[in-house]
C-alpha atoms as a PDB file:
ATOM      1  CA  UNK A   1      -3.611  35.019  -3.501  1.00  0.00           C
ATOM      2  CA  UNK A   2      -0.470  34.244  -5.622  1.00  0.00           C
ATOM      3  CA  UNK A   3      -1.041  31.660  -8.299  1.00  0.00           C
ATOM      4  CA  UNK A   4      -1.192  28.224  -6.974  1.00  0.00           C
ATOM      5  CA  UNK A   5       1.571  25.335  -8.814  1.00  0.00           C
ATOM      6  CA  UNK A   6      -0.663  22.726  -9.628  1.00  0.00           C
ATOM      7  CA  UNK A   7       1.836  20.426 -10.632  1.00  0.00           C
ATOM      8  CA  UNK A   8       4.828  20.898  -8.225  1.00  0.00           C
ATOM      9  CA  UNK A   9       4.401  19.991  -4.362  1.00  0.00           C
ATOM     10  CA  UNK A  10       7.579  21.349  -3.157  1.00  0.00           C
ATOM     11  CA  UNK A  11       6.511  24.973  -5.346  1.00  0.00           C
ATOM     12  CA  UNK A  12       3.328  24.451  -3.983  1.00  0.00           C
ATOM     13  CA  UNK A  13       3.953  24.094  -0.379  1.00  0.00           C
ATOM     14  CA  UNK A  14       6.454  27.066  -0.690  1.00  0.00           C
ATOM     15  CA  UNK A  15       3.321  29.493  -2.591  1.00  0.00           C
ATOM     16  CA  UNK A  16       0.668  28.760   0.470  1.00  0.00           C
ATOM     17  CA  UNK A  17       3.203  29.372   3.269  1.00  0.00           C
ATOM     18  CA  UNK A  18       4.300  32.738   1.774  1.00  0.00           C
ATOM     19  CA  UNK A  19       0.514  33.160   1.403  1.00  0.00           C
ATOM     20  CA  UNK A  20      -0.437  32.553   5.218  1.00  0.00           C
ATOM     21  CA  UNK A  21       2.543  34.117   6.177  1.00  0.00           C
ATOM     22  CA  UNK A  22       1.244  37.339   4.500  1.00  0.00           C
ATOM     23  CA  UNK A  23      -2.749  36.611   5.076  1.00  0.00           C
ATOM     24  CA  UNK A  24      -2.019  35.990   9.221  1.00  0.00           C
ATOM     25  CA  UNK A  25       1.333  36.677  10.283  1.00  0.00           C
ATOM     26  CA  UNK A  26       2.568  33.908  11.990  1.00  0.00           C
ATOM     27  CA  UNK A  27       6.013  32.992  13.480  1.00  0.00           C
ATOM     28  CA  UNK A  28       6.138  29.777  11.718  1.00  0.00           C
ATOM     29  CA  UNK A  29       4.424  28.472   9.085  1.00  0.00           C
ATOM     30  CA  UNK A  30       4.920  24.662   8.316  1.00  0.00           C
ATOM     31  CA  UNK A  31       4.104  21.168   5.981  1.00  0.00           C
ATOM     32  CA  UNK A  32       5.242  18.456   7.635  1.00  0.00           C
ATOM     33  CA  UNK A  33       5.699  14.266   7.376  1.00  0.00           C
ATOM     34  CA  UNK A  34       4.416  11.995   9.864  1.00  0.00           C
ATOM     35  CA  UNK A  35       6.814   9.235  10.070  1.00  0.00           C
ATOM     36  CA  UNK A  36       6.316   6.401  12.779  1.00  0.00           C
ATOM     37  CA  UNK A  37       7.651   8.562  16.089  1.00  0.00           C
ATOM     38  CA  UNK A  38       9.192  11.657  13.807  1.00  0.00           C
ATOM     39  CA  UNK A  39       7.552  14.822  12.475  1.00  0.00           C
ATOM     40  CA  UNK A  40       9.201  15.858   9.759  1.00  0.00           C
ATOM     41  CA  UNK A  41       9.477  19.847   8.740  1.00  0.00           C
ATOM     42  CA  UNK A  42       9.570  19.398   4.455  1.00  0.00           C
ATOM     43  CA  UNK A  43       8.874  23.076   3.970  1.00  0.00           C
ATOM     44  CA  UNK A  44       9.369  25.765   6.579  1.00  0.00           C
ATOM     45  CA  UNK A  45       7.867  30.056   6.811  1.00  0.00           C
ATOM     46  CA  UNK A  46      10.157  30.717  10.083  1.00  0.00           C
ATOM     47  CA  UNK A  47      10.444  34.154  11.642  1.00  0.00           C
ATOM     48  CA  UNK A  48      11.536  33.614  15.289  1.00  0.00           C
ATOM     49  CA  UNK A  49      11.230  29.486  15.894  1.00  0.00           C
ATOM     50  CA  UNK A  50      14.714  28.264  14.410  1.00  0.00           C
ATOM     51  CA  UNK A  51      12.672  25.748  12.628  1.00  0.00           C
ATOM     52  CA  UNK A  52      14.466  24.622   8.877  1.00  0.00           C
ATOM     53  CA  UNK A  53      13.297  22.138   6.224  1.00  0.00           C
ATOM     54  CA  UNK A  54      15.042  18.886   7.294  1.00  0.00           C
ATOM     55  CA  UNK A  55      13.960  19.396  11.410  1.00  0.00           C
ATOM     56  CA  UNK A  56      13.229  16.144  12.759  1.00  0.00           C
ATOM     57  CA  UNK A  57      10.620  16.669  16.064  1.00  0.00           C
ATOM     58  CA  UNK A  58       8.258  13.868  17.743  1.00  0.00           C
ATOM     59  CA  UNK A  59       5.068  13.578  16.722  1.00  0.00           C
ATOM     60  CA  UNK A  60       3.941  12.382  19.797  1.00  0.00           C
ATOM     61  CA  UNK A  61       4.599  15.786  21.413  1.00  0.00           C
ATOM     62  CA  UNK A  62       2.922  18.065  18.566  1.00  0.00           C
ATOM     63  CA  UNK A  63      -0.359  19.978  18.738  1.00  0.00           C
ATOM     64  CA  UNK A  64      -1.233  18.377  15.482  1.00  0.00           C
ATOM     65  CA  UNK A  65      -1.484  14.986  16.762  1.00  0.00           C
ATOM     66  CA  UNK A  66      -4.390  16.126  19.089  1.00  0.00           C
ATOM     67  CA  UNK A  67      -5.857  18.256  15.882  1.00  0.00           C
ATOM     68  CA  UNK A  68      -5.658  15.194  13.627  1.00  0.00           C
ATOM     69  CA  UNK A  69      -6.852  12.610  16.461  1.00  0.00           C
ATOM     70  CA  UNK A  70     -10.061  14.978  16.732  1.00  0.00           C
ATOM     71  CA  UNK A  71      -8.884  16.147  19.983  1.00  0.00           C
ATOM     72  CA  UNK A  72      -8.541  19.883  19.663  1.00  0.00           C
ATOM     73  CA  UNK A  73      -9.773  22.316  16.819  1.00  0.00           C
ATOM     74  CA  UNK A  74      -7.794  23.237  13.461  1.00  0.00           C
ATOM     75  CA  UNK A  75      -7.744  26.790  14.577  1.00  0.00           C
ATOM     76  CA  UNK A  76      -7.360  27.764  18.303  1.00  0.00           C
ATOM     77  CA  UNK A  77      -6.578  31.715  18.662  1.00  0.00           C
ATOM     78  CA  UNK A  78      -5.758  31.071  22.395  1.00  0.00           C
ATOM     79  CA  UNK A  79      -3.975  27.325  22.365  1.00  0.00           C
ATOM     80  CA  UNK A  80      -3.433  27.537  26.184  1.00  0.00           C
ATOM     81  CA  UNK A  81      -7.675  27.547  26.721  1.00  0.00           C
ATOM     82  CA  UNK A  82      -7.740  23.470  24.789  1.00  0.00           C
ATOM     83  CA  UNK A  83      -6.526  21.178  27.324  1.00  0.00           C
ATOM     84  CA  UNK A  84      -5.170  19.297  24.803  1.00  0.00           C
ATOM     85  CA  UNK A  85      -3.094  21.739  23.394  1.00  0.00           C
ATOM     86  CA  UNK A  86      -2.015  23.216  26.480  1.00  0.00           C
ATOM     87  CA  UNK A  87      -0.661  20.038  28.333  1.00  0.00           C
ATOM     88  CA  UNK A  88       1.237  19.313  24.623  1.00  0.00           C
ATOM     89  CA  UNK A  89       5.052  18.585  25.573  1.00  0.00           C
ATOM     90  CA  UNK A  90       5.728  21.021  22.755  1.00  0.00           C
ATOM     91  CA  UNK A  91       4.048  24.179  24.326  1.00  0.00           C
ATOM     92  CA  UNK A  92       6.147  23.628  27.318  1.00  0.00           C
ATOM     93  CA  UNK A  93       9.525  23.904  25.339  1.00  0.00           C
ATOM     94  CA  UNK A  94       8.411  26.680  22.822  1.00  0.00           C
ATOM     95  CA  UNK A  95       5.797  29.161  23.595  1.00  0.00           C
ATOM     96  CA  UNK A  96       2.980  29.096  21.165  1.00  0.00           C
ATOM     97  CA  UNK A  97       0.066  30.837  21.868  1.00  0.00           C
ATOM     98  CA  UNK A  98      -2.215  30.458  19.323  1.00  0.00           C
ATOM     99  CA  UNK A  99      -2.343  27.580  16.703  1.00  0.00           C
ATOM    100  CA  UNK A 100      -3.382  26.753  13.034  1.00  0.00           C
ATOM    101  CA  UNK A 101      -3.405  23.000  11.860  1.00  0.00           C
ATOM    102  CA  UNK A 102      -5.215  20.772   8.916  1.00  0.00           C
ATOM    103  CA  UNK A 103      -4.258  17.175   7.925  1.00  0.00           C
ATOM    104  CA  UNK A 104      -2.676  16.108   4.318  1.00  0.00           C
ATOM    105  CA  UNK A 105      -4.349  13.304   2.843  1.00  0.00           C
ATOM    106  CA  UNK A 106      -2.650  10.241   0.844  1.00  0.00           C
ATOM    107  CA  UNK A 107      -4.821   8.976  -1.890  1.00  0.00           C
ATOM    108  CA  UNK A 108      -5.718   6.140   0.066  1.00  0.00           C
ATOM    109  CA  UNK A 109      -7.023   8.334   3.014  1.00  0.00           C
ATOM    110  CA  UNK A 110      -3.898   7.483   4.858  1.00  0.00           C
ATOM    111  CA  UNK A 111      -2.358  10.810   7.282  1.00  0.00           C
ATOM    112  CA  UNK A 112       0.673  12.024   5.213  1.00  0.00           C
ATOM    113  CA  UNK A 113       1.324  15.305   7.387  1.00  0.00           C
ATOM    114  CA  UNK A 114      -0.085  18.569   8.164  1.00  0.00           C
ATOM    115  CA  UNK A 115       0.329  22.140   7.189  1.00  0.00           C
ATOM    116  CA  UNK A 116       0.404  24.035  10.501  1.00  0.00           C
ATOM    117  CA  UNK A 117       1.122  27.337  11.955  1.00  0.00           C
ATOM    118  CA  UNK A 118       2.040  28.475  15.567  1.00  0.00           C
ATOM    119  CA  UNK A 119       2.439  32.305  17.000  1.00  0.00           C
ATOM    120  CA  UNK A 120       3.461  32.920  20.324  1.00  0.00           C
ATOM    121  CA  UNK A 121       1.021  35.739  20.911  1.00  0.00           C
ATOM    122  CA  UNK A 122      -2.768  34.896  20.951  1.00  0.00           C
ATOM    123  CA  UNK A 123      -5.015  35.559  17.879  1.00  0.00           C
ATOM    124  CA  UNK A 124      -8.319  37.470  17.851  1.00  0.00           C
ATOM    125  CA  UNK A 125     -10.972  35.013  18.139  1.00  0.00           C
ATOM    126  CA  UNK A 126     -12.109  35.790  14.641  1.00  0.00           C
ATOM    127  CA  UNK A 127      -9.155  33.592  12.992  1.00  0.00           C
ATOM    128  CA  UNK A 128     -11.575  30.712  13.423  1.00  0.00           C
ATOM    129  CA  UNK A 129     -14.060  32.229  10.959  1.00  0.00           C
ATOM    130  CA  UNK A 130     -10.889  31.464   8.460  1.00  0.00           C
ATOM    131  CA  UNK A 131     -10.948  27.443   8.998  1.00  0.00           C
ATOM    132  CA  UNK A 132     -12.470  27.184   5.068  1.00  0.00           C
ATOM    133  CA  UNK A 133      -9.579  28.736   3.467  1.00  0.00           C
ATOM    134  CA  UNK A 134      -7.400  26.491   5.495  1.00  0.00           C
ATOM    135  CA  UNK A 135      -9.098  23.725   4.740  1.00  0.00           C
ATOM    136  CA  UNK A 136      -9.373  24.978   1.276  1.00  0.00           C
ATOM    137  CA  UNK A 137      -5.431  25.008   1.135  1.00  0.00           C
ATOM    138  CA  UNK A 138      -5.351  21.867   2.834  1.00  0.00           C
ATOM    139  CA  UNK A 139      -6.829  19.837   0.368  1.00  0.00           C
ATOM    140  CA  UNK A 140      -5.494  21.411  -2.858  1.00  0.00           C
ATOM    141  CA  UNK A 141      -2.168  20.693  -1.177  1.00  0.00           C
ATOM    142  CA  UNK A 142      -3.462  17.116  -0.684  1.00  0.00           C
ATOM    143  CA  UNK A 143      -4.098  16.950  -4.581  1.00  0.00           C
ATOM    144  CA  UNK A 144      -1.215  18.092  -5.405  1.00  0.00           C
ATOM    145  CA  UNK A 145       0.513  15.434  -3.101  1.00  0.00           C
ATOM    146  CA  UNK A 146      -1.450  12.675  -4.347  1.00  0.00           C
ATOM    147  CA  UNK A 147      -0.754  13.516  -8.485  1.00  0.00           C
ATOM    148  CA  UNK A 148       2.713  13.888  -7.435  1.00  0.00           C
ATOM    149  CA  UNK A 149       3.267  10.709  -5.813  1.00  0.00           C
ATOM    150  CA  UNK A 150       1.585   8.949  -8.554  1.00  0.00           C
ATOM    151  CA  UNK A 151       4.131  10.665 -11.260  1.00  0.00           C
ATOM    152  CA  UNK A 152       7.048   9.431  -8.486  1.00  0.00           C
ATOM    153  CA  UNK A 153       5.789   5.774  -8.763  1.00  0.00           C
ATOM    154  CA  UNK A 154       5.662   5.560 -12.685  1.00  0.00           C
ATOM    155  CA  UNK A 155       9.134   7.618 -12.470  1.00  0.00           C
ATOM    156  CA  UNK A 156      10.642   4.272 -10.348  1.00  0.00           C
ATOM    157  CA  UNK A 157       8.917   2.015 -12.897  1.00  0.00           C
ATOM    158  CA  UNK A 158      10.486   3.492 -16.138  1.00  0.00           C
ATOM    159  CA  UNK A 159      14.055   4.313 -14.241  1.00  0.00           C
ATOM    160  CA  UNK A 160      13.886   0.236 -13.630  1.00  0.00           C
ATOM    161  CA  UNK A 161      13.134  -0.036 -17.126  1.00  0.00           C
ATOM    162  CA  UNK A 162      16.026   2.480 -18.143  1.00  0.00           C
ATOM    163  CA  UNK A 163      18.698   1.153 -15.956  1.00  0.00           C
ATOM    164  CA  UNK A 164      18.598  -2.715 -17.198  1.00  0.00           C
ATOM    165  CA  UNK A 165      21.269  -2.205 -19.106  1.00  0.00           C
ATOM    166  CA  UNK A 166      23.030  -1.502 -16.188  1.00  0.00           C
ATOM    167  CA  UNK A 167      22.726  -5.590 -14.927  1.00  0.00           C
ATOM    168  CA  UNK A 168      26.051  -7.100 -13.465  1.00  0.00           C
ATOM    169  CA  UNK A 169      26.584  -9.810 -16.064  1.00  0.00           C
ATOM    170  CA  UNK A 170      27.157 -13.142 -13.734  1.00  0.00           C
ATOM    171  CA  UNK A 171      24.331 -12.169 -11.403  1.00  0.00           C
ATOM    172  CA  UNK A 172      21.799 -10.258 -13.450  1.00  0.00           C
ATOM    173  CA  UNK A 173      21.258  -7.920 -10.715  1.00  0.00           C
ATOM    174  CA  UNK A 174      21.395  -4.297 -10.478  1.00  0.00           C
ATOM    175  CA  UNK A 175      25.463  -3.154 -10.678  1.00  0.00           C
ATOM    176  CA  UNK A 176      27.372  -0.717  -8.253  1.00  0.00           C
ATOM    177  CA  UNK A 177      26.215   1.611 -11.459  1.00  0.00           C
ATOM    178  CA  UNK A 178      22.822   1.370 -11.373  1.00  0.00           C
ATOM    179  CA  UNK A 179      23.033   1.107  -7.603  1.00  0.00           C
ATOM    180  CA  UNK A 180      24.653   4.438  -7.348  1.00  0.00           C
ATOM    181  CA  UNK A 181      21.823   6.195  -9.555  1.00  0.00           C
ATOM    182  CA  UNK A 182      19.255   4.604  -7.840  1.00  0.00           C
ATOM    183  CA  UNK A 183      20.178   5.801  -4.255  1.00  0.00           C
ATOM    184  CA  UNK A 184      20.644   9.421  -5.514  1.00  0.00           C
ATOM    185  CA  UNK A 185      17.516   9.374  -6.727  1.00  0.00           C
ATOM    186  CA  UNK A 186      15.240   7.672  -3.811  1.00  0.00           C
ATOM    187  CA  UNK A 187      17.249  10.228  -1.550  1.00  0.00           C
ATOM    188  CA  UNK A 188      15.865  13.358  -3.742  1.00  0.00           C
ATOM    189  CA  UNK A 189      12.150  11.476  -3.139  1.00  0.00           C
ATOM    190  CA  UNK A 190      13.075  10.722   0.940  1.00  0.00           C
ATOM    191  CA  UNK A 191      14.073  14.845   0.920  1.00  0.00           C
ATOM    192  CA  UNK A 192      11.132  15.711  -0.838  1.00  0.00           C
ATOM    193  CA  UNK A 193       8.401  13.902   0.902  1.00  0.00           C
ATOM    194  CA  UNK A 194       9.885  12.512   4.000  1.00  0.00           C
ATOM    195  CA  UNK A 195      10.260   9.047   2.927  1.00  0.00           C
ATOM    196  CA  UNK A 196      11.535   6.354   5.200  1.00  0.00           C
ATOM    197  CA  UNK A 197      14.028   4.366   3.556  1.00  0.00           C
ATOM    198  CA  UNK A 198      16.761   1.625   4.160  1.00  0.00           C
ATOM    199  CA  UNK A 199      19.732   0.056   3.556  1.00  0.00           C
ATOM    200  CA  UNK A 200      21.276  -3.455   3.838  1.00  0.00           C
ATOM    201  CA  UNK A 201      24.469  -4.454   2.734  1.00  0.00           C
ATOM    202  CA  UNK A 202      25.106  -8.347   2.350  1.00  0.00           C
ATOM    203  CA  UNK A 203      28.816  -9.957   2.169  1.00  0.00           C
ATOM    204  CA  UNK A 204      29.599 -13.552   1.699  1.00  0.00           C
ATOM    205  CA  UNK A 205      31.574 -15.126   4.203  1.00  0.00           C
ATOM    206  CA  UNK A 206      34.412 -17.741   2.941  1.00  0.00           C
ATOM    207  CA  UNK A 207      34.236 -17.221  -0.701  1.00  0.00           C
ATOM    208  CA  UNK A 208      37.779 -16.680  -0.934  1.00  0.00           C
ATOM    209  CA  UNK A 209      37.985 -20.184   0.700  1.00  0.00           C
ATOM    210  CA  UNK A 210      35.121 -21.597  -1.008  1.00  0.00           C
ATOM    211  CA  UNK A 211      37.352 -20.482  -4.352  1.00  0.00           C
ATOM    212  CA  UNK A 212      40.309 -22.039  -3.077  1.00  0.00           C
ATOM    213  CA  UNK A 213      39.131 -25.449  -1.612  1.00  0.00           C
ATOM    214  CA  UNK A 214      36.430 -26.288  -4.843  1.00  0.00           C
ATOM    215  CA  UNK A 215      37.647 -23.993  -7.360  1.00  0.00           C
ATOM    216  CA  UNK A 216      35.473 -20.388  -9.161  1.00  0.00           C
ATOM    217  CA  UNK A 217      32.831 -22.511 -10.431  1.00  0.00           C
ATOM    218  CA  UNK A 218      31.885 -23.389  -6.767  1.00  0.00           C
ATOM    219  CA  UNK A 219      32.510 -19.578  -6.359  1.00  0.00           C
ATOM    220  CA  UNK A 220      30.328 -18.666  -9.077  1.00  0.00           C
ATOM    221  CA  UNK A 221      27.741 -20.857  -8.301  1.00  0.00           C
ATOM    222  CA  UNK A 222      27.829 -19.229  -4.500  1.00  0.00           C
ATOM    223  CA  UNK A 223      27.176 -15.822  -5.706  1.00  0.00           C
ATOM    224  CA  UNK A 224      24.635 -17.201  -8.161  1.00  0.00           C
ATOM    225  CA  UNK A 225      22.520 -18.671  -4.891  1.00  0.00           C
ATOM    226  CA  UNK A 226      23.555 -15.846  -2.757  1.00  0.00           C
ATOM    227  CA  UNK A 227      21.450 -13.333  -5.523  1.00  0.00           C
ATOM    228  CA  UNK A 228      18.761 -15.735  -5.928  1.00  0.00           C
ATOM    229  CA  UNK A 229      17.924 -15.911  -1.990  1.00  0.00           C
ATOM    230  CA  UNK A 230      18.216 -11.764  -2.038  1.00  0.00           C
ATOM    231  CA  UNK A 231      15.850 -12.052  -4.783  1.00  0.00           C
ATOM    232  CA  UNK A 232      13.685 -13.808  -2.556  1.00  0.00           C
ATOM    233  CA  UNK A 233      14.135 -11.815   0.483  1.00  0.00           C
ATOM    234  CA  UNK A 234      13.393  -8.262  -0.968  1.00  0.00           C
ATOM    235  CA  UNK A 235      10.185  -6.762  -1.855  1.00  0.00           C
ATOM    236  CA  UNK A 236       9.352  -5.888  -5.421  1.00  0.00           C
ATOM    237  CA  UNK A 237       9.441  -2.503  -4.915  1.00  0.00           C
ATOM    238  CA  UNK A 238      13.440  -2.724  -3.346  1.00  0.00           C
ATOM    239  CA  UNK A 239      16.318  -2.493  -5.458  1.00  0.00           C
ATOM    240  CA  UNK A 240      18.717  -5.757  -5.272  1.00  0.00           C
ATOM    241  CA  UNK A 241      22.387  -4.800  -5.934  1.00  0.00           C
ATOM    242  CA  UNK A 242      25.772  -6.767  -6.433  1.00  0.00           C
ATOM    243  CA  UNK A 243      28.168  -4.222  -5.049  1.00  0.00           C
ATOM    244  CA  UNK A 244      31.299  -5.857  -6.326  1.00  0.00           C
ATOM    245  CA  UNK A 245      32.903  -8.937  -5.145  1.00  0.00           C
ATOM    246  CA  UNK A 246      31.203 -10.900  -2.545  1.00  0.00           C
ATOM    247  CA  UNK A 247      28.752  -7.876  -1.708  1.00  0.00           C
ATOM    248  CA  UNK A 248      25.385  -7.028  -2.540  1.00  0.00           C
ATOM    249  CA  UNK A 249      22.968  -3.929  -1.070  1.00  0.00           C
ATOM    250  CA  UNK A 250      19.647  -3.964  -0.974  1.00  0.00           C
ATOM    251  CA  UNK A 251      17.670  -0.155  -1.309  1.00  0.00           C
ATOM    252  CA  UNK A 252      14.728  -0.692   0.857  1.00  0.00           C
ATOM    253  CA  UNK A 253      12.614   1.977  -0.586  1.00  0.00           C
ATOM    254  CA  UNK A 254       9.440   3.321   1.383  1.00  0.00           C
ATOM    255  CA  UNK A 255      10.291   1.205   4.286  1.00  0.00           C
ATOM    256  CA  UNK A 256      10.117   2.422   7.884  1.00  0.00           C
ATOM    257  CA  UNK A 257      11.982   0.931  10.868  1.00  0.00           C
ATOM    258  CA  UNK A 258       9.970  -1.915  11.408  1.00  0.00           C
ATOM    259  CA  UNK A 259       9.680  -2.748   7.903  1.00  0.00           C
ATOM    260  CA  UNK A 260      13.783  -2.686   7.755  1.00  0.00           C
ATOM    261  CA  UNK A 261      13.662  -4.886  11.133  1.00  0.00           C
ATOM    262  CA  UNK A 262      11.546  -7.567   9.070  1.00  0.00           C
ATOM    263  CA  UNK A 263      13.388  -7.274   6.026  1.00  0.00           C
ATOM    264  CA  UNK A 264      16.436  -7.923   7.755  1.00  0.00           C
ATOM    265  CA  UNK A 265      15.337 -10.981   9.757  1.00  0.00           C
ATOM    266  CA  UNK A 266      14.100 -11.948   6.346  1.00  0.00           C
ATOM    267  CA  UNK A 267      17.220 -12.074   4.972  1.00  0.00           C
ATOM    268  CA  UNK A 268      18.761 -13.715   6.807  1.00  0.00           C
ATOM    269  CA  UNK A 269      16.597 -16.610   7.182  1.00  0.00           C
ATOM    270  CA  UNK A 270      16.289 -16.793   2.695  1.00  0.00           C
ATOM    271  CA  UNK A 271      20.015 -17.045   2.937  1.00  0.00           C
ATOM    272  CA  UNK A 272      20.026 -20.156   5.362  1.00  0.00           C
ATOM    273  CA  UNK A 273      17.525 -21.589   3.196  1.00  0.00           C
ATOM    274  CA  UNK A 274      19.517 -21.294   0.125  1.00  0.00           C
ATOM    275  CA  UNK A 275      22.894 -22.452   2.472  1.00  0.00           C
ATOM    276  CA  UNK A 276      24.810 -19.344   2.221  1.00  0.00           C
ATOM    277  CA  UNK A 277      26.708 -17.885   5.050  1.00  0.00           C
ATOM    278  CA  UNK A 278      26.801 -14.015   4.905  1.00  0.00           C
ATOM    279  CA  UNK A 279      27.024 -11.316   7.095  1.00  0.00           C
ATOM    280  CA  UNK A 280      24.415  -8.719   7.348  1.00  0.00           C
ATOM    281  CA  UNK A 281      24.408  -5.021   8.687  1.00  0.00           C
ATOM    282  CA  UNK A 282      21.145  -2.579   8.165  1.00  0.00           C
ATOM    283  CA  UNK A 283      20.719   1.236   8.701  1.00  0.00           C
ATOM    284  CA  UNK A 284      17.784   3.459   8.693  1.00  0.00           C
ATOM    285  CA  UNK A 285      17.827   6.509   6.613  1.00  0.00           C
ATOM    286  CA  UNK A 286      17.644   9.612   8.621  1.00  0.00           C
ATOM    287  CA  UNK A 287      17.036  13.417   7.108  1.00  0.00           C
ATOM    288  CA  UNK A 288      20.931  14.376   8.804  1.00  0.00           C
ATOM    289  CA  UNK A 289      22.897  11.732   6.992  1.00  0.00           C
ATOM    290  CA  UNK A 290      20.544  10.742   3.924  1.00  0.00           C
ATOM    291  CA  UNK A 291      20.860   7.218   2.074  1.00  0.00           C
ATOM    292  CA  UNK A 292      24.740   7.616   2.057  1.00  0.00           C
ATOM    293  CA  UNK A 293      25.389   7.850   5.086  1.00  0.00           C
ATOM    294  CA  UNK A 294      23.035   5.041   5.533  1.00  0.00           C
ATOM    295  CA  UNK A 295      25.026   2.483   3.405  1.00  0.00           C
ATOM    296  CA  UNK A 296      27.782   3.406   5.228  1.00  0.00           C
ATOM    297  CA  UNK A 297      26.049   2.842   8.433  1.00  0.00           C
ATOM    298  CA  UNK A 298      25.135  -0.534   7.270  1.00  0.00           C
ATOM    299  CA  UNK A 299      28.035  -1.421   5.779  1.00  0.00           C
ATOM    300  CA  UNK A 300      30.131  -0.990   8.991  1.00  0.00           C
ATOM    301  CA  UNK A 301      27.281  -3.388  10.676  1.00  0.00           C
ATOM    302  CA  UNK A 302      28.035  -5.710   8.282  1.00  0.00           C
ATOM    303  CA  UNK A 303      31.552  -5.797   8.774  1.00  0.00           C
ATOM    304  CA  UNK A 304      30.770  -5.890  12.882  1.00  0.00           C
ATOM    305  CA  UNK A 305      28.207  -8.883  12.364  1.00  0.00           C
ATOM    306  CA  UNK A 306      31.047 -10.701  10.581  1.00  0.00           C
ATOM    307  CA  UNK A 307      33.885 -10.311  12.515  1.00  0.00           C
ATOM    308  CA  UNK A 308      31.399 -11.201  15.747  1.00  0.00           C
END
């Protein structure tokens, strides 16, 4: 075997399905991200499937959902003879005819994905005496993972740390500056594990009025409550923006589609609490259009949810 990265996950992932490819063959060899409905390919060994890193499938129709679930073995050489794995929506678009599959591990025992293989020919029933090495690969990917994602955590801590400087003065939040660096960087994580992510974008309504009828200290002091109630409304772990002007983004980071929903409800309520009138719009991240095209998602929502 080819020497193992210990300290990279992408390199890592990359090493073991060149490995397997060699070792068994293989049409397609595959690490994927379990995400709520979507199972995401991260790192893909294709010859013959069309399957790329970035392919978003449903997790509900995979063979690994009945391999993690307990319901069919890691290693079938002839899929079609489990039930399970027979009756699998999948096997009825593709063919795949035999099938490899362990489960990656989060450190706190939580399902991160699975490396996985399908062929559309049947193995000889003698793949199964391979299920250690699998397993073996399984959990040194899983350690690998798990160091990683540690090192990603204390990299968000000390890029918090490095980017105070880059505060918008009247608010003390994070500016379009630090907002910009931020979302490049939690969309290199979301690529690179399959992160869910979010994106709200917040605009006070009537400040130009509010300016106008009780003068820019009334304006100021607007902004000042709108930040504090976004304060409020985010998590710890999102990043609280003032845009420019009368808008502000929050970076939901780690935060699926009903964590968005409830962060956006949230919101809205902190900002009636504080008596500020805004509009709100919110977008999910998805692999084809990344945080970007997120914020711009959510910023055309906003803009819809004011003019409505």
């Amino acid at each position: 075997m080819p020497s193992f990265p210990t300290h990279d996950f992408e390199a890592a992932c990359r090493a073991v399905l060149a490995f397997l490819r060699q070792r068994f063959g293989f049409g397609l060899w595959m690490v994927t991200r379990t995400e709520g409905e979507d199972w995401i390919v991260l790192q893909a060994e294709d010859h013959g499937y069309g399957v790329e890193p970035g392919t978003v499938l449903r997790w509900a129709d995979s063979f690994c959902q009945f391999m993690v679930r307990g319901e069919g073995p890691r290693i079938a050489p002839d899929a079609r003879a489990v039930p399970a794995y027979r009756d699998a929506s999948i096997g009825q678009q593709i063919p795949i005819h035999a099938y490899v599959g362990v489960p990656l591990i989060q450190a706190d025992g939580s399902l991160f994905g699975t490396l996985c293989g399908i062929d559309p020919a049947p193995q000889p029933a003698s793949l199964v005496q391979e299920q250690g090495l699998i397993d073996l690969l399984g959990t040194l990917l899983s350690s690998v993972l798990q160091a990683e994602l540690r090192l990603a955590q204390e990299a968000r801590r000390s890029e918090r740390l490095a980017l105070e400087a880059n505060t918008d003065a009247q608010t003390h939040l994070a500016n379009r500056r630090a907002w910009d660096e931020h979302l490049a960087r939690e969309e290199e994580r979301c690529r690179r594990y399959g992160h869910p992510a979010a994106v709200l974008v917040i605009d006070i309504d009537e400040l130009k009025q509010v300016n106008d009828r009780a003068g820019h200290d009334a304006g100021d002091a607007l902004i000042a409550q709108t930040a504090l109630a976004l304060r409020a409304a985010a998590r710890e772990s999102d990043i609280v923006a003032r845009l420019g002007g009368d808008e502000f983004g929050i970076l939901a980071v780690e935060c699926d589609a009903v964590g968005a929903q409830a962060l956006w409800e949230r919101t809205r309520q902190t900002l009636a609490a504080h008596l500020v009138r805004a509009s709100v719009g919110l977008a999910i991240r998805t692999p084809g259009s990344g945080l970007q095209g997120a914020w711009k998602s959510a910023d055309q929502r906003m803009y819809a949810d004011k003019h409505s």
